[in-house]
PDB file of N, CA and C in Angstrom:
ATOM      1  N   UNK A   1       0.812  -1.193   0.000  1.00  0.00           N
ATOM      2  CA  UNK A   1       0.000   0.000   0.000  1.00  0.00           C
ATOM      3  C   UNK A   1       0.855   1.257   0.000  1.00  0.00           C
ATOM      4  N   UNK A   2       1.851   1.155   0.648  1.00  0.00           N
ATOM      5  CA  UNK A   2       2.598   2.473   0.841  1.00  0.00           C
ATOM      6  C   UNK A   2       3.694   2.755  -0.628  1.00  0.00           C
ATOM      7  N   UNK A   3       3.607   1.625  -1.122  1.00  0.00           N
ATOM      8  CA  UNK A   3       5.015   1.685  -2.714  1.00  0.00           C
ATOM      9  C   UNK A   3       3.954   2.311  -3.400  1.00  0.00           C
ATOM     10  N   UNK A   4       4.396   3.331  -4.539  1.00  0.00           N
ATOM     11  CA  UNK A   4       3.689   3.507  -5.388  1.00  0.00           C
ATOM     12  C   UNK A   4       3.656   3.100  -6.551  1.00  0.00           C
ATOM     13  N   UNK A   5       2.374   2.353  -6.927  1.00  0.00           N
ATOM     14  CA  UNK A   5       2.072   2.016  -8.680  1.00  0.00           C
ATOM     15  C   UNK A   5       1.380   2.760  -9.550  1.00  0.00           C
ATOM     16  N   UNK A   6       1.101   2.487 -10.737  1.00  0.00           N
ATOM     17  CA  UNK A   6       0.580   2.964 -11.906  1.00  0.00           C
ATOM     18  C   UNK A   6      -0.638   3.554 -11.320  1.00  0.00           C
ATOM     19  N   UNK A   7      -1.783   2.447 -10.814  1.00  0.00           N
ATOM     20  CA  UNK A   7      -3.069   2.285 -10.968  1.00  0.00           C
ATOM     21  C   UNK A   7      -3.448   2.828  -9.353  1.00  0.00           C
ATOM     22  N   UNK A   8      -4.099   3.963  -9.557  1.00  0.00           N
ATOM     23  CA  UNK A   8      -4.035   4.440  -8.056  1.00  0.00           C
ATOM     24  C   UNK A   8      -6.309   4.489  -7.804  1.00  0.00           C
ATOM     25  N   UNK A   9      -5.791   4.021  -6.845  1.00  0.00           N
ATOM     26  CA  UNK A   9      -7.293   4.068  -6.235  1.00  0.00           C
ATOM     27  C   UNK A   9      -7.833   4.981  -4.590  1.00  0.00           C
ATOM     28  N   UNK A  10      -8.212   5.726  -4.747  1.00  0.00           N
ATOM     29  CA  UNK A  10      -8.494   6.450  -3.459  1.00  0.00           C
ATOM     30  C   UNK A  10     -10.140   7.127  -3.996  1.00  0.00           C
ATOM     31  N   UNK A  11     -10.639   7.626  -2.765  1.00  0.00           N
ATOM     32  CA  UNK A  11     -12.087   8.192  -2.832  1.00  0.00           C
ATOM     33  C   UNK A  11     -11.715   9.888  -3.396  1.00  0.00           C
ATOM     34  N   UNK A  12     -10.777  10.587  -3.424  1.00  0.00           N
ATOM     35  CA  UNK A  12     -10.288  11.566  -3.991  1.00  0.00           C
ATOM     36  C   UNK A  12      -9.095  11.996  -4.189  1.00  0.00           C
ATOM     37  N   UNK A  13      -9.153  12.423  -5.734  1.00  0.00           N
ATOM     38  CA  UNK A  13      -7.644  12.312  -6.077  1.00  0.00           C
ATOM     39  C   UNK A  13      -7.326  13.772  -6.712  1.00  0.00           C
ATOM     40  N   UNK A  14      -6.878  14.691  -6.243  1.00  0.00           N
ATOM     41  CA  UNK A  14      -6.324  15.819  -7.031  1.00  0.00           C
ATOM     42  C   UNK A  14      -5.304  15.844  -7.980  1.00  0.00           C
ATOM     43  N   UNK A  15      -5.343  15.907  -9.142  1.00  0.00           N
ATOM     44  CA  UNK A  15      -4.329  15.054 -10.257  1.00  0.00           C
ATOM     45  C   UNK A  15      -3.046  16.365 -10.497  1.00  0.00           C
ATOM     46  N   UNK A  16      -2.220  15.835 -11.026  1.00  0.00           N
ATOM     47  CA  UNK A  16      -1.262  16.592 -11.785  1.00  0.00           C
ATOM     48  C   UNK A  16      -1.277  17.717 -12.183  1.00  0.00           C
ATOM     49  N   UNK A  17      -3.182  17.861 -12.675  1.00  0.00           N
ATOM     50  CA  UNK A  17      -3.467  19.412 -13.229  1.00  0.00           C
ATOM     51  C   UNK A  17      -4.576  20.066 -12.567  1.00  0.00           C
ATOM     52  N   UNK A  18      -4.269  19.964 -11.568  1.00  0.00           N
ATOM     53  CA  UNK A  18      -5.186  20.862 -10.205  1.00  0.00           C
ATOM     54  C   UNK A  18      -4.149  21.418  -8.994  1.00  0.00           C
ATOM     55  N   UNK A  19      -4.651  22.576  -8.823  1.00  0.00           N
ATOM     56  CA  UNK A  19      -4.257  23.324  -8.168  1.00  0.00           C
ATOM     57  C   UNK A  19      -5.545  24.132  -7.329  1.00  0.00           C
ATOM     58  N   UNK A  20      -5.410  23.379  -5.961  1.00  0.00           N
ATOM     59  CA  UNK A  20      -6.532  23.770  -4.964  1.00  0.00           C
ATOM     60  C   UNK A  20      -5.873  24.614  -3.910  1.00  0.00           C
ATOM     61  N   UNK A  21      -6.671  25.903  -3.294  1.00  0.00           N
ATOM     62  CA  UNK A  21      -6.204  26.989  -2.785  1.00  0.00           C
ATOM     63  C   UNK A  21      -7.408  27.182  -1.331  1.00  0.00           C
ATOM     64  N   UNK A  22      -7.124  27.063   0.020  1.00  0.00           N
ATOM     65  CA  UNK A  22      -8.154  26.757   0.693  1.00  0.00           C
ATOM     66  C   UNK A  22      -7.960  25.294   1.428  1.00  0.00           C
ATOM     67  N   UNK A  23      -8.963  25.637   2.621  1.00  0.00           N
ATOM     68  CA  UNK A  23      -9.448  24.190   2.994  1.00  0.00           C
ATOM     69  C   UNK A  23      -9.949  23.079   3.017  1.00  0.00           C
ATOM     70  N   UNK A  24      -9.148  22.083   2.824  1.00  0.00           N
ATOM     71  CA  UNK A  24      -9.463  20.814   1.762  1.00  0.00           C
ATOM     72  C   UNK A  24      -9.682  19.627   3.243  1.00  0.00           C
ATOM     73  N   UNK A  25     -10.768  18.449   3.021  1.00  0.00           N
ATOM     74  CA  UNK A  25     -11.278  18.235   4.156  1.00  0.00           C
ATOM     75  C   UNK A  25     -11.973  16.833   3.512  1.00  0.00           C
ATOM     76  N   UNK A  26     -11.125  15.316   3.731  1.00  0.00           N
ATOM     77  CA  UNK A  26     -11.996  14.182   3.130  1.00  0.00           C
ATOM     78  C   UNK A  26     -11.676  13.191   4.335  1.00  0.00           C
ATOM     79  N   UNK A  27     -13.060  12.418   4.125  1.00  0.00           N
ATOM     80  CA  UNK A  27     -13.604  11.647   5.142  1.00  0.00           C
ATOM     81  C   UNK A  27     -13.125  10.619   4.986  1.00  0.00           C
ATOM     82  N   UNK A  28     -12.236  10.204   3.734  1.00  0.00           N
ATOM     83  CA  UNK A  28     -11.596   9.509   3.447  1.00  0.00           C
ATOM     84  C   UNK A  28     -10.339   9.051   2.919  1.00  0.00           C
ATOM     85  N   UNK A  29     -10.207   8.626   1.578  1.00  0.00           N
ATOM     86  CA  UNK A  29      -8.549   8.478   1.602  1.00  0.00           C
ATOM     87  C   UNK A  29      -8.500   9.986   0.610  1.00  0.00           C
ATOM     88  N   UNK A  30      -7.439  10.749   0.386  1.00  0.00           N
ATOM     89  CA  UNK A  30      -6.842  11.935  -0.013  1.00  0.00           C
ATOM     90  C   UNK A  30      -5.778  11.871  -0.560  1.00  0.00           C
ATOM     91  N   UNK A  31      -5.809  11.283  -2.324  1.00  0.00           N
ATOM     92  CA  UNK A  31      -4.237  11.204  -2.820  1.00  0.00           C
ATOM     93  C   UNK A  31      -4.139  12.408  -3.833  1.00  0.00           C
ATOM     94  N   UNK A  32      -3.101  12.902  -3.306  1.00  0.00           N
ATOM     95  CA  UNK A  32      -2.666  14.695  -4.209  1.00  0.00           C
ATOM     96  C   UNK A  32      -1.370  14.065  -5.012  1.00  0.00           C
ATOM     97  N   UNK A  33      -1.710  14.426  -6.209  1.00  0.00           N
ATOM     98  CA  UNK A  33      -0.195  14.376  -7.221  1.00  0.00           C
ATOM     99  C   UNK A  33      -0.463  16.054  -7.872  1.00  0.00           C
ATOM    100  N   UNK A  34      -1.070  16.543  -7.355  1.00  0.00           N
ATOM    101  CA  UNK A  34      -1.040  18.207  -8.054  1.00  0.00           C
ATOM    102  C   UNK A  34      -0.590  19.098  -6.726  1.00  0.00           C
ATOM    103  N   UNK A  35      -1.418  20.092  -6.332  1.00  0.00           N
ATOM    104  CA  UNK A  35      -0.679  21.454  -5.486  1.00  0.00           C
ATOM    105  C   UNK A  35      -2.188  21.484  -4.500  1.00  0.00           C
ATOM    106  N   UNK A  36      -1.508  21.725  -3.470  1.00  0.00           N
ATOM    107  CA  UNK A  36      -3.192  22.001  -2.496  1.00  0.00           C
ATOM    108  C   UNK A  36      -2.113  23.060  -1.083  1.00  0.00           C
ATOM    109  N   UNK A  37      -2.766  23.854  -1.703  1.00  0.00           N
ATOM    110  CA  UNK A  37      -2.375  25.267  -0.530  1.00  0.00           C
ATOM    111  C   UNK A  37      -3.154  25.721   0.367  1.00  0.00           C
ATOM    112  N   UNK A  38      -2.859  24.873   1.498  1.00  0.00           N
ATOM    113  CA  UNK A  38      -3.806  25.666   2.301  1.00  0.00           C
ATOM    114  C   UNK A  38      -4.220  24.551   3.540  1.00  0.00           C
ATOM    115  N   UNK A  39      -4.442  24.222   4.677  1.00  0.00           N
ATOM    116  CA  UNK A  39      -4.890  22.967   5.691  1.00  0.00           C
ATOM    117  C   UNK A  39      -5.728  21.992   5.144  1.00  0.00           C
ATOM    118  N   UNK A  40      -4.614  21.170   5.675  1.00  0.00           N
ATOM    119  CA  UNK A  40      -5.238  19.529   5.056  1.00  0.00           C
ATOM    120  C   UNK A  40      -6.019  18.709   6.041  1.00  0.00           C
ATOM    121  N   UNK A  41      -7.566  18.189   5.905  1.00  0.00           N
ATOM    122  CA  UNK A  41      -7.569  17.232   7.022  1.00  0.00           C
ATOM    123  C   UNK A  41      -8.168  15.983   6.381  1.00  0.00           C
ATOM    124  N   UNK A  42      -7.669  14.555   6.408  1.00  0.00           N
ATOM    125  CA  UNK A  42      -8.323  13.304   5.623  1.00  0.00           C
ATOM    126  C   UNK A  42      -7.923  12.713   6.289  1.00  0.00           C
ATOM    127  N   UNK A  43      -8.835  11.153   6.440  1.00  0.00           N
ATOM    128  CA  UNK A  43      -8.711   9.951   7.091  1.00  0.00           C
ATOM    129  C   UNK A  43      -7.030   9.414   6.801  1.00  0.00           C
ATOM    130  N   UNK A  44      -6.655   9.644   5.535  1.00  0.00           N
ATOM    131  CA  UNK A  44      -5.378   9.074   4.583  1.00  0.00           C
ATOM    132  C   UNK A  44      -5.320   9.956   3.976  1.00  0.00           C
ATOM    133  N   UNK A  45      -3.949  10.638   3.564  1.00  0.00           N
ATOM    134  CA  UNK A  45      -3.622  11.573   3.193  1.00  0.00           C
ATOM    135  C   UNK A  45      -2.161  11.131   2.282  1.00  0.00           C
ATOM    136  N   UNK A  46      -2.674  10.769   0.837  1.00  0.00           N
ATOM    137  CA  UNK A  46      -0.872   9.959  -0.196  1.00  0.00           C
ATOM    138  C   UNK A  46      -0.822  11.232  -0.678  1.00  0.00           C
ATOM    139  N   UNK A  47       0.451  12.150  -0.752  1.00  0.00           N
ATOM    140  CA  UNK A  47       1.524  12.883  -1.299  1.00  0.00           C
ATOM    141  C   UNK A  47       1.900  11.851  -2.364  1.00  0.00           C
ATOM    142  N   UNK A  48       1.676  11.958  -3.629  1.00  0.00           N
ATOM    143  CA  UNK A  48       2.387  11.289  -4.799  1.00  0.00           C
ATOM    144  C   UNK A  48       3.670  12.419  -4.843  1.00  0.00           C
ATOM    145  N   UNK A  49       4.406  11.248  -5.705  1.00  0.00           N
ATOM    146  CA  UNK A  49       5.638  11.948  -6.163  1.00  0.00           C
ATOM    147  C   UNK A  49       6.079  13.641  -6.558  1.00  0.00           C
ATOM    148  N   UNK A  50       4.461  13.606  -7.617  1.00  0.00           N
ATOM    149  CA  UNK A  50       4.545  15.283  -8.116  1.00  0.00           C
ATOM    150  C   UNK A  50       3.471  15.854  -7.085  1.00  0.00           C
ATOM    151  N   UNK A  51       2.857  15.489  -6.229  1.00  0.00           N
ATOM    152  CA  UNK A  51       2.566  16.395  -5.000  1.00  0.00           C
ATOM    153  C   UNK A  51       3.292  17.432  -4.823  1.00  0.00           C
ATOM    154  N   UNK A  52       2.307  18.433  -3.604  1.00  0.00           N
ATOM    155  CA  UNK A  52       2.904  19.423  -3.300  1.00  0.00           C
ATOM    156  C   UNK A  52       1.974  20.001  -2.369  1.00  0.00           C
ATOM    157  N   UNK A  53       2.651  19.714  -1.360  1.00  0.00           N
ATOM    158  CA  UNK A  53       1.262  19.911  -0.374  1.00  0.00           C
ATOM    159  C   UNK A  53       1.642  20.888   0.704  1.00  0.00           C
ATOM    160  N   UNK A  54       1.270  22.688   0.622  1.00  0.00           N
ATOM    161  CA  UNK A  54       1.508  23.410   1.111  1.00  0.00           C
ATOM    162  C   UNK A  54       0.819  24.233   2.353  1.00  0.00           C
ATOM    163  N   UNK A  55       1.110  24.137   3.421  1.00  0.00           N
ATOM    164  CA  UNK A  55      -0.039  24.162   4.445  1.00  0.00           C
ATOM    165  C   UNK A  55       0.158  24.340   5.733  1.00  0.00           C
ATOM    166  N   UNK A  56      -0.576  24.885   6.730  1.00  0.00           N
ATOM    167  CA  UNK A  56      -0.575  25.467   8.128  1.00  0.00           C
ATOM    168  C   UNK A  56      -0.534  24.018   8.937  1.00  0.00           C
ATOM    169  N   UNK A  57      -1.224  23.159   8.538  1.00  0.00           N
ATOM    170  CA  UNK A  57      -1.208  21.546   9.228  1.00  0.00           C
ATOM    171  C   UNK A  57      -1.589  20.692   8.321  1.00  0.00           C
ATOM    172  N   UNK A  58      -1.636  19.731   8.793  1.00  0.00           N
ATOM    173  CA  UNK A  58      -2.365  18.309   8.081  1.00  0.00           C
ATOM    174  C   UNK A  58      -2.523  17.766   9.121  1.00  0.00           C
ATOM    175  N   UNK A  59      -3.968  17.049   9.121  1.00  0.00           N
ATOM    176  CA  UNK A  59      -4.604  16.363  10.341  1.00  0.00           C
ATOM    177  C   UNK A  59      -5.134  15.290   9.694  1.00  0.00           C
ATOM    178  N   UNK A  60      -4.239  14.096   9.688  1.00  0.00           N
ATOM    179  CA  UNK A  60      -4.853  12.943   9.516  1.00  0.00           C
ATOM    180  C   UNK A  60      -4.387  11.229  10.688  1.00  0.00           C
ATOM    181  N   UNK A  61      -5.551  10.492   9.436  1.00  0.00           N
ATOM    182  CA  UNK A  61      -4.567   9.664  10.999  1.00  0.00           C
ATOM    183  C   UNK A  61      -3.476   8.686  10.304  1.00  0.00           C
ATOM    184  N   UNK A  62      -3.392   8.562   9.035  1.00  0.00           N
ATOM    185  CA  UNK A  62      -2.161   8.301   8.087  1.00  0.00           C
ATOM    186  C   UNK A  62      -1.802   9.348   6.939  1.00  0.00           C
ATOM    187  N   UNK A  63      -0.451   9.178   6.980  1.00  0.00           N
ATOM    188  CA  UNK A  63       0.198  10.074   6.432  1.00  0.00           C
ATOM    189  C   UNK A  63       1.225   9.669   5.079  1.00  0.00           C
ATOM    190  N   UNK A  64       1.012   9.835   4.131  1.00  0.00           N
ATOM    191  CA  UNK A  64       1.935   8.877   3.002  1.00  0.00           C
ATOM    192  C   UNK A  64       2.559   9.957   2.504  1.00  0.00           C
ATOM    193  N   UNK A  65       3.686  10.107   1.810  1.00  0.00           N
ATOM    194  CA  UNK A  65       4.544  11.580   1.238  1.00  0.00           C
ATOM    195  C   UNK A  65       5.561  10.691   0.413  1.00  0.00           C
ATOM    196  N   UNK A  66       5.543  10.834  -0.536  1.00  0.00           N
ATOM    197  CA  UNK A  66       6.279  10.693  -1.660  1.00  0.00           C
ATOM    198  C   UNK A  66       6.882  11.949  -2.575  1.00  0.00           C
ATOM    199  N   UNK A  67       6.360  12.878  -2.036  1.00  0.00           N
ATOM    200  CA  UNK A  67       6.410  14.358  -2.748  1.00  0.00           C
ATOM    201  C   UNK A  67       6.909  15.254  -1.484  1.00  0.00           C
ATOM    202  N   UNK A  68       6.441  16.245  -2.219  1.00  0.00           N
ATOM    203  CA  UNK A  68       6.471  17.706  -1.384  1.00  0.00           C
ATOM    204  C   UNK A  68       5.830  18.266  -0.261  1.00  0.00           C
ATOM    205  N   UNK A  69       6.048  18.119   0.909  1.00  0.00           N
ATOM    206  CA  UNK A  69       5.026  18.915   1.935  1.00  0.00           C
ATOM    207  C   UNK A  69       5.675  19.912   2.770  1.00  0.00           C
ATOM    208  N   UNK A  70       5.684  21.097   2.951  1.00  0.00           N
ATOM    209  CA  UNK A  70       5.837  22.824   3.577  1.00  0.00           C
ATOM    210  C   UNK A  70       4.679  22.600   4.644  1.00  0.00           C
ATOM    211  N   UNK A  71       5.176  22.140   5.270  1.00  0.00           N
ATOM    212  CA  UNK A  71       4.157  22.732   6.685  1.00  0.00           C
ATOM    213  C   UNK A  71       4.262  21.333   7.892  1.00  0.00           C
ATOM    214  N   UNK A  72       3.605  21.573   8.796  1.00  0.00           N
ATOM    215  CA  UNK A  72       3.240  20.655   9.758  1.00  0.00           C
ATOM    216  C   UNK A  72       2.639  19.499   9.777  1.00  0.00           C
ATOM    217  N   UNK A  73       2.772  18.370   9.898  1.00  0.00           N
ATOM    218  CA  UNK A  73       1.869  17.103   9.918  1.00  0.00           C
ATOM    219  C   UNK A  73       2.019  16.917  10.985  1.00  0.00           C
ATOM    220  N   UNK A  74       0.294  16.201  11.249  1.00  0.00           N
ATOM    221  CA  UNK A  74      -0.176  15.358  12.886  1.00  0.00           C
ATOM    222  C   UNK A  74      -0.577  14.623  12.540  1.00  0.00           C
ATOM    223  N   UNK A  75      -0.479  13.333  12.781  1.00  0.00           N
ATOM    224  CA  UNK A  75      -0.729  11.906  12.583  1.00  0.00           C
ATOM    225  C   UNK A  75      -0.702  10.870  13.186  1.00  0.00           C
ATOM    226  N   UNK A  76      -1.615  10.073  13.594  1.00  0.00           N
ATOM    227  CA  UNK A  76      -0.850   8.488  14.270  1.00  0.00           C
ATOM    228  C   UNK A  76       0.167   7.366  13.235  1.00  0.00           C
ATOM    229  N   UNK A  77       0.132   7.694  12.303  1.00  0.00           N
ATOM    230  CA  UNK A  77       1.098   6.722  11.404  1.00  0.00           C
ATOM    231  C   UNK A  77       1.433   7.514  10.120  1.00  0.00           C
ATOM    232  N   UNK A  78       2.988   7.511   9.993  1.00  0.00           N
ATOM    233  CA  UNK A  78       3.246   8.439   8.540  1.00  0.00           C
ATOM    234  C   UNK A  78       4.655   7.750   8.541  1.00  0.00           C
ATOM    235  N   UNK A  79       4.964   7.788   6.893  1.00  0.00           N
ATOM    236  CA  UNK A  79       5.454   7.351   5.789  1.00  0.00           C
ATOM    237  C   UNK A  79       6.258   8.327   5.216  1.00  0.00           C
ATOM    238  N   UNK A  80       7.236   7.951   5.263  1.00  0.00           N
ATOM    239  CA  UNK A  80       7.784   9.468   4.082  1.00  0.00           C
ATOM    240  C   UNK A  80       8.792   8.110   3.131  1.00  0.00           C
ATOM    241  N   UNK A  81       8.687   8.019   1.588  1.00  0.00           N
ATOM    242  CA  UNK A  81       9.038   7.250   0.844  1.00  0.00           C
ATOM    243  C   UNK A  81      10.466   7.992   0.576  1.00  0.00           C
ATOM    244  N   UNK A  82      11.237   7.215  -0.294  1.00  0.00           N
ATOM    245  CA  UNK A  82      12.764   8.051  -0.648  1.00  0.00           C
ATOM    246  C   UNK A  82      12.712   9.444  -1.173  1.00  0.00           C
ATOM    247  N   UNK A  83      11.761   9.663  -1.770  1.00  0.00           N
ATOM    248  CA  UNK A  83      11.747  10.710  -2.783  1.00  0.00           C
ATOM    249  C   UNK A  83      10.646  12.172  -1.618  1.00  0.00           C
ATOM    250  N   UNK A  84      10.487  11.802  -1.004  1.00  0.00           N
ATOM    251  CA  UNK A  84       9.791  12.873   0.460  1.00  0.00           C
ATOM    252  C   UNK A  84      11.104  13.402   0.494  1.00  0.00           C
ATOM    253  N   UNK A  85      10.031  14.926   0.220  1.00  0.00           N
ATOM    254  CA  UNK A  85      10.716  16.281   0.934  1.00  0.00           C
ATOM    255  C   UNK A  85       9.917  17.154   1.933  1.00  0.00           C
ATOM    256  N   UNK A  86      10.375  17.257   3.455  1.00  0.00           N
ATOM    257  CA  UNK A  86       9.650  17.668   4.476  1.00  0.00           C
ATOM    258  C   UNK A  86       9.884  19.069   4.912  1.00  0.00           C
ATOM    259  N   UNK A  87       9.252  19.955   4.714  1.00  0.00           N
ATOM    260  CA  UNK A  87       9.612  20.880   4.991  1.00  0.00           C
ATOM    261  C   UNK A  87       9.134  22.044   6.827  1.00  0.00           C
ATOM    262  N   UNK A  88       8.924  21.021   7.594  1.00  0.00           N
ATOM    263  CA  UNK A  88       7.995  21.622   8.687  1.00  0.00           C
ATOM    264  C   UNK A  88       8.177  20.301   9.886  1.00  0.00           C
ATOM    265  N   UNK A  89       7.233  20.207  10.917  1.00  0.00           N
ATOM    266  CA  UNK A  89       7.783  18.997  12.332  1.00  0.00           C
ATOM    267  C   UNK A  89       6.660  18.175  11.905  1.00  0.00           C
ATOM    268  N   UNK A  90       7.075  16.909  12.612  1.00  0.00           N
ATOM    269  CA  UNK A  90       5.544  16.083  11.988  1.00  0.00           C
ATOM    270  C   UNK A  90       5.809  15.641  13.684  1.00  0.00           C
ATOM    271  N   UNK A  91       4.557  15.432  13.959  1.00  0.00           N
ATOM    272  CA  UNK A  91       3.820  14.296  14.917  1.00  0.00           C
ATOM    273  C   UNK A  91       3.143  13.464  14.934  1.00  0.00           C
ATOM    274  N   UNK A  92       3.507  12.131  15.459  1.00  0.00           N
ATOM    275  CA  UNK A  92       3.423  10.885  15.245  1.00  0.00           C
ATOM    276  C   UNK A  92       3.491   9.660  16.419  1.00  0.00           C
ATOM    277  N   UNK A  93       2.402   8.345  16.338  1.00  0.00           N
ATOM    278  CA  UNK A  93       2.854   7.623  17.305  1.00  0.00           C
ATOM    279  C   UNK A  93       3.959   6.587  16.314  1.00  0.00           C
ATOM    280  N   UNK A  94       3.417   6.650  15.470  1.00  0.00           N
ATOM    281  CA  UNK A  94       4.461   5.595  14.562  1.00  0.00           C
ATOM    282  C   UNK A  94       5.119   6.468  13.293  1.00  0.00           C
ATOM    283  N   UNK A  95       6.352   5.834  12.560  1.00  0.00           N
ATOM    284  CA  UNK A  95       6.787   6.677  11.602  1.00  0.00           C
ATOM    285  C   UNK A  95       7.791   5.744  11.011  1.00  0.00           C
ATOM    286  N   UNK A  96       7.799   5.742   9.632  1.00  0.00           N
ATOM    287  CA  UNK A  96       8.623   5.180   8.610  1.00  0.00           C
ATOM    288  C   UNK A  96       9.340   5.936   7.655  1.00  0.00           C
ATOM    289  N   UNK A  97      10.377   5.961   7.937  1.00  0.00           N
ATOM    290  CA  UNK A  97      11.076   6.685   6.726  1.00  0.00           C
ATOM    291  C   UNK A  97      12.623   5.695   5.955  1.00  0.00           C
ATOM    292  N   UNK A  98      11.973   5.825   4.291  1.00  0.00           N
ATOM    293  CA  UNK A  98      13.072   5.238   3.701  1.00  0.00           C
ATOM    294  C   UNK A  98      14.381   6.148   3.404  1.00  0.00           C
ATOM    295  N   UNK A  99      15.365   5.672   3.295  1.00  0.00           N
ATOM    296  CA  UNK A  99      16.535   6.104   2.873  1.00  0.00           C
ATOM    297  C   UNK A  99      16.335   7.062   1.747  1.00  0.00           C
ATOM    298  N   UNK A 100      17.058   7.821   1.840  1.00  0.00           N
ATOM    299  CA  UNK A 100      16.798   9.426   1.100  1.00  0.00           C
ATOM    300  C   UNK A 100      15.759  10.736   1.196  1.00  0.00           C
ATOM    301  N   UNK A 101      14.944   9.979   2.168  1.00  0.00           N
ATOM    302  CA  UNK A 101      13.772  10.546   2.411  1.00  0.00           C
ATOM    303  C   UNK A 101      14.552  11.951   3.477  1.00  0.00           C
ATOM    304  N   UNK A 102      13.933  13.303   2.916  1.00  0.00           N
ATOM    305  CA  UNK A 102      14.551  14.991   3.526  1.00  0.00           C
ATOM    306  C   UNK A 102      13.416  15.072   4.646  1.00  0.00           C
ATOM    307  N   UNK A 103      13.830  15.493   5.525  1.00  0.00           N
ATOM    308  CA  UNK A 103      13.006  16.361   6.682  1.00  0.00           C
ATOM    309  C   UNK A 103      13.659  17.289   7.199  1.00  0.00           C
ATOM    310  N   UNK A 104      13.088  18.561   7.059  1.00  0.00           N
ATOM    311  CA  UNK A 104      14.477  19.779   7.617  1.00  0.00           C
ATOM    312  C   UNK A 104      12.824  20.278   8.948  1.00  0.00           C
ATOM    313  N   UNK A 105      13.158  19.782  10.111  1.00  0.00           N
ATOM    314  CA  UNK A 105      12.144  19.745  10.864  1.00  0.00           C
ATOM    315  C   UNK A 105      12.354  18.657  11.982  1.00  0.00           C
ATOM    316  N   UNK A 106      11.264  18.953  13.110  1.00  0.00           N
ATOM    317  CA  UNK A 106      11.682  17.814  14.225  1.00  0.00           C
ATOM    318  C   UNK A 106      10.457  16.688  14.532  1.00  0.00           C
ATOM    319  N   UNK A 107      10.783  15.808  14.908  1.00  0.00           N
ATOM    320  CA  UNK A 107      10.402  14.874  14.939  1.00  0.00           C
ATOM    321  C   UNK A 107       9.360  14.669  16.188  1.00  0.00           C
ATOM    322  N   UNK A 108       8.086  14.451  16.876  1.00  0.00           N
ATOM    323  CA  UNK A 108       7.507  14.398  17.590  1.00  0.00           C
ATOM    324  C   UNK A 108       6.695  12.848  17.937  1.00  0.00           C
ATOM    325  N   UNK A 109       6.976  12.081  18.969  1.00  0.00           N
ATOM    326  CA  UNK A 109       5.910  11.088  19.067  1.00  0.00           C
ATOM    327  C   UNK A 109       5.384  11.174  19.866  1.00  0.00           C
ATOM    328  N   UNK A 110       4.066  10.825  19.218  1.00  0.00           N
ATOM    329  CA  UNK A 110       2.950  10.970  20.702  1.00  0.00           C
ATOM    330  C   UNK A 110       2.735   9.775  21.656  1.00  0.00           C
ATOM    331  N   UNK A 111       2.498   9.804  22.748  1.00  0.00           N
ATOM    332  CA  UNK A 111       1.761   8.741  23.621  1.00  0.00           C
ATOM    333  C   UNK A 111       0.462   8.438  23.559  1.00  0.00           C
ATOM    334  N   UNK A 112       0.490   7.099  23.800  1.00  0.00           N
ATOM    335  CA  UNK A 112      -0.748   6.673  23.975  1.00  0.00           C
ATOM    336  C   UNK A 112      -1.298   5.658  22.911  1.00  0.00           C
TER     337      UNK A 112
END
């Protein structure tokens, strides 16, 4: 689930050629391969590669980043793949990060 393939399936997908400005808010899974400026909150939240996810927070309870994210993440479980670039602190009870994967930011786990 967390590698990325061709064939992507989620309940909303902001593609390559969208660019959303504002508060973006799904009850479910949330995969961005385009630009979304502005607070994120989704059940699942995939950063594709050409993501770019620019923002005051992200409030989900998984976190996938393969791309670009400028801002804060809160999460119980997040992912940052090789190609994640972090630009802000994330919080987390769990956290995976592959080799090459950038975070210029600090690291937070929660209890409980």
């Amino acid at each position: 689930m967390f590698g990325m393939s061709k064939k992507i399936i989620a309940s909303s997908v902001v593609s390559d050629a969208m660019r959303i400005k504002g508060n973006v808010e799904s009850l479910s899974e949330l995969y961005v391969d385009g630009v979304i400026e502005g607070p994120v909150k989704a059940k699942i939240l995939i950063v594709g590669v050409n993501g770019r996810v620019k923002t005051s927070g992200i409030e989900a309870e998984k976190v996938v980043v393969h791309g670009l994210v400028e801002g804060d993440i809160n999460a119980v479980s997040v992912y940052l793949g090789a190609t994640a670039r972090i630009q802000g602190n994330i919080a987390h009870k769990d956290i995976s990060i592959e080799n090459g994967a950038f975070i210029n930011g600090d690291l937070k786990q929660k209890r409980g």
